[in-house]
Protein backbone atom coordinates (compact mmCIF):
# COMPACT_ATOMS: atom_id res chain seq x y z
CA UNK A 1 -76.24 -30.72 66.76
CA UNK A 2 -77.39 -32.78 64.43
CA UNK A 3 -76.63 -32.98 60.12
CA UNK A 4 -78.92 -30.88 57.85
CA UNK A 5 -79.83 -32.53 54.89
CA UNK A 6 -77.42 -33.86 52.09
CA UNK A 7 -74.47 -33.79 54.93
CA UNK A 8 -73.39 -36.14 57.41
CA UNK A 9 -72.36 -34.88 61.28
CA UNK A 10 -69.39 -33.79 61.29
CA UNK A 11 -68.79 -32.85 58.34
CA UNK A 12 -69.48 -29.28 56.12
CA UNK A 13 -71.25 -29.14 52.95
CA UNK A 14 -68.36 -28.84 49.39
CA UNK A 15 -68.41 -25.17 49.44
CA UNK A 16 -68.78 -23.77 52.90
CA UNK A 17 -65.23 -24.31 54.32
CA UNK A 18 -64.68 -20.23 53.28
CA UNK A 19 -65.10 -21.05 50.07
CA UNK A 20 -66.86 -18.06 47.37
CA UNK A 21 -70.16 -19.75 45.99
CA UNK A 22 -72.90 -17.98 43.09
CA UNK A 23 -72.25 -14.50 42.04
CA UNK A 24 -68.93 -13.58 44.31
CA UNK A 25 -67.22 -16.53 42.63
CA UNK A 26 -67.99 -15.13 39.38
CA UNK A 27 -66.83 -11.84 40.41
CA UNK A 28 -63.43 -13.55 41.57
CA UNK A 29 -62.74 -15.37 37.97
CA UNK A 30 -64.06 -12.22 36.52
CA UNK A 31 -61.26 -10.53 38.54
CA UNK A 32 -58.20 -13.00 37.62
CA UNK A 33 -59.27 -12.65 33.84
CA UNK A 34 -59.35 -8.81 34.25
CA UNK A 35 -56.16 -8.66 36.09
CA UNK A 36 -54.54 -11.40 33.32
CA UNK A 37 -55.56 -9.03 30.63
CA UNK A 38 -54.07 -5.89 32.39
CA UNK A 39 -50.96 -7.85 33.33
CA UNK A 40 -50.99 -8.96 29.42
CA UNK A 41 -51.59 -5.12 28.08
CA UNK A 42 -48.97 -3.89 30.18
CA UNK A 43 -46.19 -6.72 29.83
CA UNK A 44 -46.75 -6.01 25.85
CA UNK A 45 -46.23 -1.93 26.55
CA UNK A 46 -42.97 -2.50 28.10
CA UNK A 47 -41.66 -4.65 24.90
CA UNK A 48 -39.64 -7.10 27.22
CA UNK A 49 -40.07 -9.70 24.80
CA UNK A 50 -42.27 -12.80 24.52
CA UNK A 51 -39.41 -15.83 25.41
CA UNK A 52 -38.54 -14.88 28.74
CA UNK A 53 -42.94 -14.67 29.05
CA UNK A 54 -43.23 -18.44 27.64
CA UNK A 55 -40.40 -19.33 29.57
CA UNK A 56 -41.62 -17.80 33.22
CA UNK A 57 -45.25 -18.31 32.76
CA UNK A 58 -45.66 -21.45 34.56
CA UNK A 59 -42.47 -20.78 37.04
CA UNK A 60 -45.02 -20.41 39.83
CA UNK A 61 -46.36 -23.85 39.87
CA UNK A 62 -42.76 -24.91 40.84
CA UNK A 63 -44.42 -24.27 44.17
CA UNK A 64 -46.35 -27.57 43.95
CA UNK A 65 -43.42 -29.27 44.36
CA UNK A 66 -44.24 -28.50 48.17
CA UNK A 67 -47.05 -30.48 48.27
CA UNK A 68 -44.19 -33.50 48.66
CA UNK A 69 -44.17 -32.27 52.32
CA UNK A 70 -47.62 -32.55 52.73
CA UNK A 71 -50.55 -30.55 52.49
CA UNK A 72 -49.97 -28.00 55.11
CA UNK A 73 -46.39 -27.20 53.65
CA UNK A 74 -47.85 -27.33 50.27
CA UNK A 75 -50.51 -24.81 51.02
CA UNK A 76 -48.35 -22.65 52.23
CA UNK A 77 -45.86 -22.29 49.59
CA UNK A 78 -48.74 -22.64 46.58
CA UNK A 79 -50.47 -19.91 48.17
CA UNK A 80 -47.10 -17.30 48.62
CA UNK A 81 -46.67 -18.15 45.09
CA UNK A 82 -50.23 -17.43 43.61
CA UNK A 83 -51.13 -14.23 45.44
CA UNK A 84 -50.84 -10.97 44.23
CA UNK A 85 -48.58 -10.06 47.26
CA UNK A 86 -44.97 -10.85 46.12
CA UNK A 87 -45.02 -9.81 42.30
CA UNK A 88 -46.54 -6.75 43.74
CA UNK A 89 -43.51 -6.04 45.65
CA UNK A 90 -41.63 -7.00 42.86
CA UNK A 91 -43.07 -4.57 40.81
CA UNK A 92 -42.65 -1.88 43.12
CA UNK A 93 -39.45 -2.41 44.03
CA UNK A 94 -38.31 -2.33 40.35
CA UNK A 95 -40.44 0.55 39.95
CA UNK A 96 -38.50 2.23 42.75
CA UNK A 97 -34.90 1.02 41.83
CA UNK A 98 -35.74 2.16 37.92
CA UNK A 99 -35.41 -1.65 36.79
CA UNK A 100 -37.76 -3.24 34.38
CA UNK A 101 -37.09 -6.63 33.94
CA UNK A 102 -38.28 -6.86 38.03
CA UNK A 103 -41.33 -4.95 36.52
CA UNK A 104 -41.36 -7.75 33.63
CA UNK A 105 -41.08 -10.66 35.66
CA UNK A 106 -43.67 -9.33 38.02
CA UNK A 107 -46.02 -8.77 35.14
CA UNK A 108 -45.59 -12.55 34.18
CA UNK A 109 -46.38 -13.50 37.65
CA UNK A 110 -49.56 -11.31 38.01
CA UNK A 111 -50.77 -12.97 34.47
CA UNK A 112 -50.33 -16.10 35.67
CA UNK A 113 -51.93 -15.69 39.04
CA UNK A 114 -55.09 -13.88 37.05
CA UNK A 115 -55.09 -17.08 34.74
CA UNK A 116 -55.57 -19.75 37.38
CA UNK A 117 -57.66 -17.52 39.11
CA UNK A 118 -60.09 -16.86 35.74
CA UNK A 119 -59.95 -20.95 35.51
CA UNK A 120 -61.05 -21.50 39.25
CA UNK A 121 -57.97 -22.53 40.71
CA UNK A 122 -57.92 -20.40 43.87
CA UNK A 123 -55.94 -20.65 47.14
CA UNK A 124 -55.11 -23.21 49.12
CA UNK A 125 -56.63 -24.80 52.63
CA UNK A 126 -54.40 -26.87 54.17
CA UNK A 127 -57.20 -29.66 53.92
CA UNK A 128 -56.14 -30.63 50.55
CA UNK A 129 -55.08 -29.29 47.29
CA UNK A 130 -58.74 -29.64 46.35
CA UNK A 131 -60.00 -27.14 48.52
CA UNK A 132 -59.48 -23.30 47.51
CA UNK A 133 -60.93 -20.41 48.36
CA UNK A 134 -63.07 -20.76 45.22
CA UNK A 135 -64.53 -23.88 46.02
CA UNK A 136 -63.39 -27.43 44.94
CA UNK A 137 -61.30 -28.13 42.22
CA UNK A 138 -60.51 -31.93 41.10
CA UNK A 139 -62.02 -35.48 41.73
CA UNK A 140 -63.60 -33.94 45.09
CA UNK A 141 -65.83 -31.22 42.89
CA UNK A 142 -66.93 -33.93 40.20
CA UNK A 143 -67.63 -36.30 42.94
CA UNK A 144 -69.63 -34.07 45.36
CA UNK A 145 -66.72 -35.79 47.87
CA UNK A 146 -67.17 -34.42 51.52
CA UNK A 147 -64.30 -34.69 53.91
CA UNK A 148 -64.46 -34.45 57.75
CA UNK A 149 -63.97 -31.26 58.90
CA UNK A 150 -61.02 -30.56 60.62
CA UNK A 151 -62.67 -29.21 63.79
């Protein structure tokens, strides 16, 4: 098979390794910022107090630390970290038990997930912390840098 233009064999052009391009990108930021500003609104209603916000806000990117096993590992964790699955259950399960500073903490977690996701830092491929399901972030997107695909 041979390379179509702008891309060597065997490799795949910047953003089609699953990566959103045009209008569903824009509909995925849109989506973080909208989810942000919910998580916001709602963190506010419950009055649980702005320090333990500042303070937690950026507790998720703890999870980069995991990129010191590689990129694989560091996917892995990055990506449990910065969906909406666990502060979801979170939520819900301090929903259920009648706790809210589960709730609270879940609320900063959502934000922060919507925030990175509004700025275009999506999930992980195991590739390289570059490469997110939103395209590429870093040296690699200013660049126009193409890396061998991993097939």
């Amino acid at each position: 098979m041979s390379a179509g233009p702008g891309q060597r064999r065997g490799t795949r052009p910047v953003d089609s390794a699953g990566a959103a391009t045009g209008a569903p990108r824009l509909v995925l930021r849109l989506e973080g910022l909208a989810i942000a500003a919910a998580a916001l609104l709602a963190y506010r209603h419950m009055d649980a107090g702005w320090g333990m916000f500042a303070a937690l806000l950026l507790a998720p990117d703890l999870s980069l630390l995991a990129y010191l096993a590689g990129p694989r590992a560091g996917a892995v964790f990055y990506n449990a970290a910065h969906s909406y699955l666990l502060p979801a259950l979170l939520a819900g399960t301090g929903l259920a038990l009648g706790r809210e500073r589960p709730v609270a903490v879940a609320l900063i977690w959502i934000a922060h997930v919507g925030i990175d996701r509004a700025l275009g830092y999506g999930l992980k491929y195991p590739g390289g912390f570059g490469l997110t399901h939103l395209g590429r972030i870093g040296k690699a997107q200013a660049d126009g840098d193409q890396k061998p695909s991993p097939d």
